[in-house]
PDB file of N, CA and C in Angstrom:
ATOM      1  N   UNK A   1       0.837  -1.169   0.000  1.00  0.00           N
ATOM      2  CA  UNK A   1       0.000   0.000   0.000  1.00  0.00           C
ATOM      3  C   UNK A   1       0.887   1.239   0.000  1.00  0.00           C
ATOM      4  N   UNK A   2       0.237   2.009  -0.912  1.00  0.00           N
ATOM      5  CA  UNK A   2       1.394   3.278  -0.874  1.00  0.00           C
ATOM      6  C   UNK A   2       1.276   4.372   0.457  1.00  0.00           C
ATOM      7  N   UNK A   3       1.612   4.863   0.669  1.00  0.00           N
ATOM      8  CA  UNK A   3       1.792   6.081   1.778  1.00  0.00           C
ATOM      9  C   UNK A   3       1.543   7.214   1.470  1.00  0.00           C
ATOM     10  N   UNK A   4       0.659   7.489   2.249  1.00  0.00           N
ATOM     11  CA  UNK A   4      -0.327   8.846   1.627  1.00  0.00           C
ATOM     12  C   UNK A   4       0.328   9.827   2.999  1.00  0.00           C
ATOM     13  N   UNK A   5       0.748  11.280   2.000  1.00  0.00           N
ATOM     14  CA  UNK A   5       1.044  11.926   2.920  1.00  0.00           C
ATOM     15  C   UNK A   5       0.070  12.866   3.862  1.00  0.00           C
ATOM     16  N   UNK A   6       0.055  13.314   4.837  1.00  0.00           N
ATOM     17  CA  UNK A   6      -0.909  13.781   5.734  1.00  0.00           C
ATOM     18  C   UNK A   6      -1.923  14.824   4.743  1.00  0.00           C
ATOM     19  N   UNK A   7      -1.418  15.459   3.800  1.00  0.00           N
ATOM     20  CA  UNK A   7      -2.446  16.743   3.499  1.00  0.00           C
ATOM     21  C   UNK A   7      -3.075  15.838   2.473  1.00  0.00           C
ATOM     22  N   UNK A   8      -2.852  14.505   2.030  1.00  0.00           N
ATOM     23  CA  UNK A   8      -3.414  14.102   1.099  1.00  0.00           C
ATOM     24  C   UNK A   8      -4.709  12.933   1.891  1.00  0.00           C
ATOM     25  N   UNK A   9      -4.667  12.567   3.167  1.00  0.00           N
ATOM     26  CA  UNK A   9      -5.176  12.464   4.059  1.00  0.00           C
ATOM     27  C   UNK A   9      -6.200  12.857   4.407  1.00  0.00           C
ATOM     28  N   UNK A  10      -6.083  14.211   4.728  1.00  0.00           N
ATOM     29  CA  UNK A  10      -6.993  15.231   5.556  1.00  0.00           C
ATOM     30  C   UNK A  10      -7.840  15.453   3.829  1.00  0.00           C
ATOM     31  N   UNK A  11      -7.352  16.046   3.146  1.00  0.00           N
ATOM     32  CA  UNK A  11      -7.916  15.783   1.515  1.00  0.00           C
ATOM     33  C   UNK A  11      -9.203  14.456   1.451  1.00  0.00           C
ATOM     34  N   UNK A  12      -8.794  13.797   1.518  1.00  0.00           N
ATOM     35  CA  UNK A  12      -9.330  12.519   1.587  1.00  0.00           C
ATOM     36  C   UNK A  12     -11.097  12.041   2.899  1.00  0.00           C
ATOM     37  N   UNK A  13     -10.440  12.906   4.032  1.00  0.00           N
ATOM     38  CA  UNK A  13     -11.343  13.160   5.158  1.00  0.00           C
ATOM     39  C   UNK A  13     -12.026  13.678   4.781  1.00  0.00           C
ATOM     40  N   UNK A  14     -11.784  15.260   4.000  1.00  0.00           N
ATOM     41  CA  UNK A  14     -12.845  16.352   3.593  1.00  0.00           C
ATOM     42  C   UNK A  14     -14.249  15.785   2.681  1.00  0.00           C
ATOM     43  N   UNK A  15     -13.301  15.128   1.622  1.00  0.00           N
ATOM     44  CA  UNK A  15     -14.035  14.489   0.108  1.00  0.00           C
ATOM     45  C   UNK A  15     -15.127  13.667   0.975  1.00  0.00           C
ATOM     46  N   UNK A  16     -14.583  12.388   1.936  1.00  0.00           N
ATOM     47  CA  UNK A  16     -15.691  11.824   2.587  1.00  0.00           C
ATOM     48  C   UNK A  16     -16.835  12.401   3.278  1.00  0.00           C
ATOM     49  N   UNK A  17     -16.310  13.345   4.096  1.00  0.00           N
ATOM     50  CA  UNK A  17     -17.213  13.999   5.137  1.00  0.00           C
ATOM     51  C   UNK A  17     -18.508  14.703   3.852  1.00  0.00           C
ATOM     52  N   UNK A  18     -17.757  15.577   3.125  1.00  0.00           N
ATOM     53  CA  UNK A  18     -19.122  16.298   2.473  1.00  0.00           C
ATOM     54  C   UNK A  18     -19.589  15.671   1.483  1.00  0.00           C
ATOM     55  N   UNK A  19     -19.278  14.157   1.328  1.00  0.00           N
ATOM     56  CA  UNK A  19     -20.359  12.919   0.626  1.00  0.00           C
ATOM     57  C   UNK A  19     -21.256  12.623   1.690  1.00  0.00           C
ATOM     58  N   UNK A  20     -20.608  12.689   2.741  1.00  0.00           N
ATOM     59  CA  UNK A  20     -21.673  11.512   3.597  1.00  0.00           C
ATOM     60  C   UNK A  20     -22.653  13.126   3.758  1.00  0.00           C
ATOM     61  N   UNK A  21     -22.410  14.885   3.912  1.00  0.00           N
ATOM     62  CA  UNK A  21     -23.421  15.098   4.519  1.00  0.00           C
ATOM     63  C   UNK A  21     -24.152  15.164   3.108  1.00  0.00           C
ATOM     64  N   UNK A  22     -23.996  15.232   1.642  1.00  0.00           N
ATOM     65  CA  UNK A  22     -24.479  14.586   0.975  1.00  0.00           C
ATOM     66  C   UNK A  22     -25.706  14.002   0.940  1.00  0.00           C
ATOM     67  N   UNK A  23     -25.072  12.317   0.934  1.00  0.00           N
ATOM     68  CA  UNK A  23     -25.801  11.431   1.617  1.00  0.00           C
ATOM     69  C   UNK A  23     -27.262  11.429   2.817  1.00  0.00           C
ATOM     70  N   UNK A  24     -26.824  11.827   3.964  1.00  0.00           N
ATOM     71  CA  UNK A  24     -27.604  12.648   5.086  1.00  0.00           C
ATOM     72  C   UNK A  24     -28.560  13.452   4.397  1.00  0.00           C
ATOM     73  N   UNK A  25     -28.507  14.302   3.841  1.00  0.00           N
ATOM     74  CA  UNK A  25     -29.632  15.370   2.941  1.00  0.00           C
ATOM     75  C   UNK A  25     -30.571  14.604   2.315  1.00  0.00           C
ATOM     76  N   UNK A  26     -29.694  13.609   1.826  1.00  0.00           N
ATOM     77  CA  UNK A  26     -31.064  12.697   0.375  1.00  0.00           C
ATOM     78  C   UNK A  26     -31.417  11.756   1.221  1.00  0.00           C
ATOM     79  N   UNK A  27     -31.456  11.279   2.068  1.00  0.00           N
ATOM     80  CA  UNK A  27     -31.463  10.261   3.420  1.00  0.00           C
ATOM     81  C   UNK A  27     -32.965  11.019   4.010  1.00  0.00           C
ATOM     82  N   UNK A  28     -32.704  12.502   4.313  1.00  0.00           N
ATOM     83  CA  UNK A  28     -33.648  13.061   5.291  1.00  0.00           C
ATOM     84  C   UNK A  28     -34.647  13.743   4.251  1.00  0.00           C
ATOM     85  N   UNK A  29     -34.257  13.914   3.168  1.00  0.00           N
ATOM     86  CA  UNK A  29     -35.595  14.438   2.296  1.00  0.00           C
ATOM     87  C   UNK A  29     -36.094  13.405   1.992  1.00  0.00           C
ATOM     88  N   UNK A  30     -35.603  12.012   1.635  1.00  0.00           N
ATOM     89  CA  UNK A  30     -35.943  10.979   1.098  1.00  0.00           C
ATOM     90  C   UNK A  30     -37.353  10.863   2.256  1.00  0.00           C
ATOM     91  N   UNK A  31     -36.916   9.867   3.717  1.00  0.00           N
ATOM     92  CA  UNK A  31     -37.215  10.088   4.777  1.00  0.00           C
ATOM     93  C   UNK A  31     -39.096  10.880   4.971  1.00  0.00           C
ATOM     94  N   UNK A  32     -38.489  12.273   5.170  1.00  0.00           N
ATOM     95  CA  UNK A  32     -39.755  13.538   4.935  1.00  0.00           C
ATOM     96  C   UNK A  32     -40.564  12.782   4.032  1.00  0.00           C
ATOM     97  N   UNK A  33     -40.554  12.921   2.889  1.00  0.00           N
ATOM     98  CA  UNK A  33     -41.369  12.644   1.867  1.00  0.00           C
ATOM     99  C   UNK A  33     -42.069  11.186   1.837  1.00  0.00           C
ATOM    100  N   UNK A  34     -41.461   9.892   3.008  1.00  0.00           N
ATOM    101  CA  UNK A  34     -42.129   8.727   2.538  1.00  0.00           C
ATOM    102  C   UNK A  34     -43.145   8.980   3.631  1.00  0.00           C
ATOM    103  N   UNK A  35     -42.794   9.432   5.139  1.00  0.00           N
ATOM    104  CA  UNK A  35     -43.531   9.839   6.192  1.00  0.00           C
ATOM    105  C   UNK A  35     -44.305  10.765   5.809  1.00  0.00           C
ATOM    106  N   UNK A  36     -44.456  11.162   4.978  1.00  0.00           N
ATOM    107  CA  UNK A  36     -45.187  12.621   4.770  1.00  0.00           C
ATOM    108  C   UNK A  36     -47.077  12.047   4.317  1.00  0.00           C
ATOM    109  N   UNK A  37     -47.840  11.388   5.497  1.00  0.00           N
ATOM    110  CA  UNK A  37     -49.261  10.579   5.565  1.00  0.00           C
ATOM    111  C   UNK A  37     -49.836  11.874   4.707  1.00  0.00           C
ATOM    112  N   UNK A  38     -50.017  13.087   4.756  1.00  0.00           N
ATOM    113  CA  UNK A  38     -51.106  13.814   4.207  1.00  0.00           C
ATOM    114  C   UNK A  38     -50.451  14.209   2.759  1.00  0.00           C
ATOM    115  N   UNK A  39     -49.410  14.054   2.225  1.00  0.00           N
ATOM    116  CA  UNK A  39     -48.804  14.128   1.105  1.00  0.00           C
ATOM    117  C   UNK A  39     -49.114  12.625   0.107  1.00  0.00           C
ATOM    118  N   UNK A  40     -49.011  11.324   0.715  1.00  0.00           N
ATOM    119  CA  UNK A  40     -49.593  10.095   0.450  1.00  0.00           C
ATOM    120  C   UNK A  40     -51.236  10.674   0.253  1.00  0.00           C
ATOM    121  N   UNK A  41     -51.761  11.467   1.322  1.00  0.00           N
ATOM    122  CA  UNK A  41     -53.106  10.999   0.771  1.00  0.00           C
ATOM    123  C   UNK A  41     -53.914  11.593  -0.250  1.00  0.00           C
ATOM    124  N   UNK A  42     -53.022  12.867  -0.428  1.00  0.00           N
ATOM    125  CA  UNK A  42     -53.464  14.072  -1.870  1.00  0.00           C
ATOM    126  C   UNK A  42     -52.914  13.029  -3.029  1.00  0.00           C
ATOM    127  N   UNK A  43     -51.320  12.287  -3.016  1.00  0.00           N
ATOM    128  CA  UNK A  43     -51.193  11.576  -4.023  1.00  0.00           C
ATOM    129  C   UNK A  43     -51.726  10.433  -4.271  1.00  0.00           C
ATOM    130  N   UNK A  44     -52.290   9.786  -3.182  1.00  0.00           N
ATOM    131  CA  UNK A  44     -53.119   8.756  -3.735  1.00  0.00           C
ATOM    132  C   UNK A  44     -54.605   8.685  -3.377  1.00  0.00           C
ATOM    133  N   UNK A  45     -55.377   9.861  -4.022  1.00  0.00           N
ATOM    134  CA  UNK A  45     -56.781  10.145  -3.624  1.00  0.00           C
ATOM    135  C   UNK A  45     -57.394   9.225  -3.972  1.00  0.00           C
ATOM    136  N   UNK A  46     -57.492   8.989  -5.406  1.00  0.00           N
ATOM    137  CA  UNK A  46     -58.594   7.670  -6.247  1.00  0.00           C
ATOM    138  C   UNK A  46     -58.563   6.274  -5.192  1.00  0.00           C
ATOM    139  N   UNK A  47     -57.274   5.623  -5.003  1.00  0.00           N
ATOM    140  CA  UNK A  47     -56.778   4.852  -4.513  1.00  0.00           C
ATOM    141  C   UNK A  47     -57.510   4.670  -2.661  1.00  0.00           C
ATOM    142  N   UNK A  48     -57.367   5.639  -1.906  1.00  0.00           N
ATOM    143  CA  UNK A  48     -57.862   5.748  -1.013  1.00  0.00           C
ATOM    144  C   UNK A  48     -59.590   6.267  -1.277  1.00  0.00           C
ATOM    145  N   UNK A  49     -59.995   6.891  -1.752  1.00  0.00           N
ATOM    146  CA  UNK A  49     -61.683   6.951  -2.098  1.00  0.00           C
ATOM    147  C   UNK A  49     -61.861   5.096  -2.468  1.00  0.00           C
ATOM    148  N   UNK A  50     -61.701   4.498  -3.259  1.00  0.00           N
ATOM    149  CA  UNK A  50     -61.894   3.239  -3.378  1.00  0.00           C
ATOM    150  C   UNK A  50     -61.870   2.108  -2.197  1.00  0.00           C
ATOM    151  N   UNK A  51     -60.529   2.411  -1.855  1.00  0.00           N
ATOM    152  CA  UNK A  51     -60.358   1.475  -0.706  1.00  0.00           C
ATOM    153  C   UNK A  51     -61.188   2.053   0.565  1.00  0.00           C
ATOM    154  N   UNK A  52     -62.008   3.297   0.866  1.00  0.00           N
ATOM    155  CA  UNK A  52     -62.488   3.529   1.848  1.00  0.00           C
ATOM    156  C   UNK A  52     -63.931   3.209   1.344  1.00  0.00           C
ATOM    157  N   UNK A  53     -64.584   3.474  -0.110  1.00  0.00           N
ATOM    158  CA  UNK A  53     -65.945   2.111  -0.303  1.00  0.00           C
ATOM    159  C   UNK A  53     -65.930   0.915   0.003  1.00  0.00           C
ATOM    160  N   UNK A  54     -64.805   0.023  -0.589  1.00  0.00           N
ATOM    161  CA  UNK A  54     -64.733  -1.167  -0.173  1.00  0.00           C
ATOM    162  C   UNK A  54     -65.182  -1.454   0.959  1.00  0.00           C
ATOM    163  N   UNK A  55     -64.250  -1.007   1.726  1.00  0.00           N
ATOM    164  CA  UNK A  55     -64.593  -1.369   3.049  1.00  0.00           C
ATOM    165  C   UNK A  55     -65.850  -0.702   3.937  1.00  0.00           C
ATOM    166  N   UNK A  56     -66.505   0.337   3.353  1.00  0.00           N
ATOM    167  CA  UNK A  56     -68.203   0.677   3.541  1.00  0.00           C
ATOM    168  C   UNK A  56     -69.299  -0.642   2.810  1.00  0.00           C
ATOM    169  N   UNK A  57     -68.215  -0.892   2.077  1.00  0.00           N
ATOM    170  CA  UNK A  57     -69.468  -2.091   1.426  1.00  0.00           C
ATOM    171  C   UNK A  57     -69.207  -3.392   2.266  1.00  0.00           C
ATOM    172  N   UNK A  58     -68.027  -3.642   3.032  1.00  0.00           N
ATOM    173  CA  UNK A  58     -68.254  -5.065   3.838  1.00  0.00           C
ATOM    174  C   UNK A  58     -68.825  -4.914   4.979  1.00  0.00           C
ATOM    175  N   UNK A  59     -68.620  -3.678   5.618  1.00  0.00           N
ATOM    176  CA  UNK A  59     -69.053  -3.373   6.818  1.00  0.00           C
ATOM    177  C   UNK A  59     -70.776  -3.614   6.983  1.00  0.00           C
ATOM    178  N   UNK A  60     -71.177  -3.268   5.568  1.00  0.00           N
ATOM    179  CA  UNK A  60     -72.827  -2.892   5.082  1.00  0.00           C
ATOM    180  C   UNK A  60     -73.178  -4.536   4.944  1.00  0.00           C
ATOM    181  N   UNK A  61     -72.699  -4.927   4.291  1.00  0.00           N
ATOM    182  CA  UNK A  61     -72.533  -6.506   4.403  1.00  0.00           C
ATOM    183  C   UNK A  61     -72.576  -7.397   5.262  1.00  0.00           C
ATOM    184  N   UNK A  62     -71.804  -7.338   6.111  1.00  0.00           N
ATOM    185  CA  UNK A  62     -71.331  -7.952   7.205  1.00  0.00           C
ATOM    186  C   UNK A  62     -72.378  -7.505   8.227  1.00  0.00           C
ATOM    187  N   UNK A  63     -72.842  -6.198   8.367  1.00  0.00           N
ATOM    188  CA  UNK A  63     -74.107  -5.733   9.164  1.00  0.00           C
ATOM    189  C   UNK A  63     -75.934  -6.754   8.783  1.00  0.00           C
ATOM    190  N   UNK A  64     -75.702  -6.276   7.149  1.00  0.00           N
ATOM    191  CA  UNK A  64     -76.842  -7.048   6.766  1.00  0.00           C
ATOM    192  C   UNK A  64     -76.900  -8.520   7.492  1.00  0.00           C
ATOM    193  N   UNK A  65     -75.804  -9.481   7.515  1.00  0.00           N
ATOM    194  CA  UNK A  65     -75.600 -10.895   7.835  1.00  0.00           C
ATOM    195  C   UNK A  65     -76.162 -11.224   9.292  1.00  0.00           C
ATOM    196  N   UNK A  66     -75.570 -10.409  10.259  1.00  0.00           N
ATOM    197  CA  UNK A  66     -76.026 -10.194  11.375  1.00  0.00           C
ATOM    198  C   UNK A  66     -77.352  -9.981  11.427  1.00  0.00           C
ATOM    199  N   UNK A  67     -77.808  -8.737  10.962  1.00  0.00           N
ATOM    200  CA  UNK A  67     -78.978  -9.111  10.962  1.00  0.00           C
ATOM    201  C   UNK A  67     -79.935 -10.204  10.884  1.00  0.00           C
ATOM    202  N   UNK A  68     -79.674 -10.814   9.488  1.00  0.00           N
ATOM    203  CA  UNK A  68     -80.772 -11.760   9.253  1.00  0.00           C
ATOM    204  C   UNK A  68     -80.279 -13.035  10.263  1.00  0.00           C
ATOM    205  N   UNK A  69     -79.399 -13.009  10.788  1.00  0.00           N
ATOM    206  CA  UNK A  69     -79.355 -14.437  11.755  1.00  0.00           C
ATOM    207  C   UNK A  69     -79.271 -14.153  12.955  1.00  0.00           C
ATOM    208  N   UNK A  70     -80.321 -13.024  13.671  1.00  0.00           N
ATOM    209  CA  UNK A  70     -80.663 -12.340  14.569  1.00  0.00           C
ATOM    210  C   UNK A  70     -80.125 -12.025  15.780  1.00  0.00           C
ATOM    211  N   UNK A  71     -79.048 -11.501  15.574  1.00  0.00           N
ATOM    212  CA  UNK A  71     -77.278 -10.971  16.552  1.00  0.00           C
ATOM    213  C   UNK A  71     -77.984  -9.615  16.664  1.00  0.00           C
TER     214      UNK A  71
END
């Protein structure tokens, strides 16, 4: 292994450090944006309107059943 002299070193420290805060930035916007529940629910409106009938229609279902077998 060759021998790296100290300023080529500290060189070397710098390059890493401001990748990783880099890194850290797209990490924490990444992050924000998957946590972001009311940002999910503007982007997936259709998706959630559907899946919140569905499940009005088993509930309605599942009520009717009860009924007729007198619960």
């Amino acid at each position: 292994m060759a021998r790296r002299s100290a300023a080529e070193i500290r060189s070397s420290i710098e390059a890493n450090r401001a990748e990783l805060a880099v890194s850290l930035d797209r990490l924490h916007n990444e992050v924000a944006r998957v946590t972001d529940w009311r940002g999910q629910l503007e982007r997936h409106r259709r998706e959630v309107a559907i899946g919140t009938g569905a499940v009005a229609l088993l509930l309605l279902a599942r009520r009717r059943r009860r009924r007729k077998r007198g619960w």
